[in-house]
N, C-alpha and C. Protein backbone atom coordinates (compact mmCIF):
# COMPACT_ATOMS: atom_id res chain seq x y z
N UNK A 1 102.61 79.62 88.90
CA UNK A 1 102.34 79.11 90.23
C UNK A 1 101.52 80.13 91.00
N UNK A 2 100.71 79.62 91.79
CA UNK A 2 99.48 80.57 92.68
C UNK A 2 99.75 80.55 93.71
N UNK A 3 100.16 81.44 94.55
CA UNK A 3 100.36 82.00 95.70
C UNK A 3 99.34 82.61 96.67
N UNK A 4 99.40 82.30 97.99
CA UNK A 4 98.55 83.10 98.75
C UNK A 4 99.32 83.56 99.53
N UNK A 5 100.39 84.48 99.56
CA UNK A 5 101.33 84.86 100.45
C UNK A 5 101.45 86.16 99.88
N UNK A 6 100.68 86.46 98.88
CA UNK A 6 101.37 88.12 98.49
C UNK A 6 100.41 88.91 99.40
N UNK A 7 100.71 90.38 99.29
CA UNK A 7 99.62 91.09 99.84
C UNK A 7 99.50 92.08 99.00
N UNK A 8 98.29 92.63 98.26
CA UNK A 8 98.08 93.49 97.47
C UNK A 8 98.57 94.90 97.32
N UNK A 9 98.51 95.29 98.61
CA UNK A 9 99.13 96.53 98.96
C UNK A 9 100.55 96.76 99.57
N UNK A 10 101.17 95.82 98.71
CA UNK A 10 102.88 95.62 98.81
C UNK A 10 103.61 96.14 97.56
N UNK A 11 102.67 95.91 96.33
CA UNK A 11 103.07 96.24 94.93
C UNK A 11 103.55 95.18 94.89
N UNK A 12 104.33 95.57 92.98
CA UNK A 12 104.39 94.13 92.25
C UNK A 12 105.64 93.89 92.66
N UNK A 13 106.82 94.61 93.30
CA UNK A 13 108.50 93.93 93.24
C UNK A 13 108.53 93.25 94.16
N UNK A 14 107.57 93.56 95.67
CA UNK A 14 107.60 92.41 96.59
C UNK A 14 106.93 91.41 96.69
N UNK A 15 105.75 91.26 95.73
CA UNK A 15 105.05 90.26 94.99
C UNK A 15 105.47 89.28 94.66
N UNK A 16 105.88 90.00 93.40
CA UNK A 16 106.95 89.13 92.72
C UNK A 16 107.85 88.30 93.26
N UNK A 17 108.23 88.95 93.78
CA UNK A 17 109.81 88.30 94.86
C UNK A 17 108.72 87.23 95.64
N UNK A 18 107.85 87.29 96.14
CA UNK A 18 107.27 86.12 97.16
C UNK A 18 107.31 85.31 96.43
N UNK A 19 106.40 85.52 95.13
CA UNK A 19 105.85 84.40 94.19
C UNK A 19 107.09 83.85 93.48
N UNK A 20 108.59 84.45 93.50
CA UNK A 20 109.46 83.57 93.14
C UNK A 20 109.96 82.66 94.41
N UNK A 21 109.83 83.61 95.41
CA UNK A 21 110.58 82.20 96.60
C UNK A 21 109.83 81.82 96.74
N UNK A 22 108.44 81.23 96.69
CA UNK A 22 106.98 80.17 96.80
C UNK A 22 107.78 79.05 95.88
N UNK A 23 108.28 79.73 94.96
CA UNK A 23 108.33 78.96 93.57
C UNK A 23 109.60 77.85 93.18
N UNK A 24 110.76 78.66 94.65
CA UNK A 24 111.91 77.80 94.81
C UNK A 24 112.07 76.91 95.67
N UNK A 25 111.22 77.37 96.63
CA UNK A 25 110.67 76.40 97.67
C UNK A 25 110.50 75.47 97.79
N UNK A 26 108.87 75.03 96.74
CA UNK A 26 108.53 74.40 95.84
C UNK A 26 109.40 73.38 95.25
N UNK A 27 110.37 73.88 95.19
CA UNK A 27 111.71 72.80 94.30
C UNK A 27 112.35 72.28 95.31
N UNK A 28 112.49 72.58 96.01
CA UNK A 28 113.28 72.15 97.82
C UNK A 28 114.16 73.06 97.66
N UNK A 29 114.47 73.98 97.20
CA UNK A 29 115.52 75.04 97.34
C UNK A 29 115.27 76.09 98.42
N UNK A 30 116.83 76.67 98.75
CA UNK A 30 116.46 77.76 99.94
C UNK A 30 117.28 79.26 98.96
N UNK A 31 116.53 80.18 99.25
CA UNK A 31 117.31 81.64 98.56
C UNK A 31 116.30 82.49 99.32
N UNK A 32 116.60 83.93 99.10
CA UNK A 32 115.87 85.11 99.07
C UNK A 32 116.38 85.63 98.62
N UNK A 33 115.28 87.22 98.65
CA UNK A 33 115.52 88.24 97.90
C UNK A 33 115.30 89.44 98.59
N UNK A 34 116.02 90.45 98.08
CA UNK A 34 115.87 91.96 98.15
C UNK A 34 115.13 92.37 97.58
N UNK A 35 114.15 92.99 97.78
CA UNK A 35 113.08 94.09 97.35
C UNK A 35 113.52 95.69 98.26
N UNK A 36 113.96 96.28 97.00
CA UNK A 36 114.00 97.97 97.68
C UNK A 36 112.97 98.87 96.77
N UNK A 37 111.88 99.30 97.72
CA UNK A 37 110.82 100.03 96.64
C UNK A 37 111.27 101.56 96.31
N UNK A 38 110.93 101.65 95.76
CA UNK A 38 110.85 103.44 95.31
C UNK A 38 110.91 104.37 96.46
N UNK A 39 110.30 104.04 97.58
CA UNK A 39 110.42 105.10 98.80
C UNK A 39 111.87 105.02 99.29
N UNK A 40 112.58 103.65 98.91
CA UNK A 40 114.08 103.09 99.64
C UNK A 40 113.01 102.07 100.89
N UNK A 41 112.07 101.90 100.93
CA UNK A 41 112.19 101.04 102.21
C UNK A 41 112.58 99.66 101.27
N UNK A 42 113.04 98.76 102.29
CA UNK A 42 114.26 97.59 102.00
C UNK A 42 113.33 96.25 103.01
N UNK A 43 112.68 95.32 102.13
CA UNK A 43 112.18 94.14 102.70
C UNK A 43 113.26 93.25 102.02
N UNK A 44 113.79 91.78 103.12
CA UNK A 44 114.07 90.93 102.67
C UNK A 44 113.16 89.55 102.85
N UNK A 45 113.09 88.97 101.74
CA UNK A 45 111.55 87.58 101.16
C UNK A 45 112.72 86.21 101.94
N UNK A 46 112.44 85.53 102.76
CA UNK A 46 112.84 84.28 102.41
C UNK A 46 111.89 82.87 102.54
């Protein structure tokens, strides 16, 4: 699935994480996710 919601300079774990909740969305489902990068900063995707 193709996404236009990532941003390049986020890296791939919060990427990822978009392009999976795009992807549950998509299904009519509701979830998120935790992304904690390597520095410890802490985004939550919903």
């Amino acid at each position: 699935m193709v996404t236009h919601n990532g941003d390049s300079g986020r890296g791939a774990r919060y990427n990822s994480a978009v392009k999976y909740i795009d992807y549950r969305k998509a299904l009519g489902e509701t979830c998120m996710a935790v992304v904690v990068s390597e520095d410890a900063n802490v985004d939550i995707v919903t």
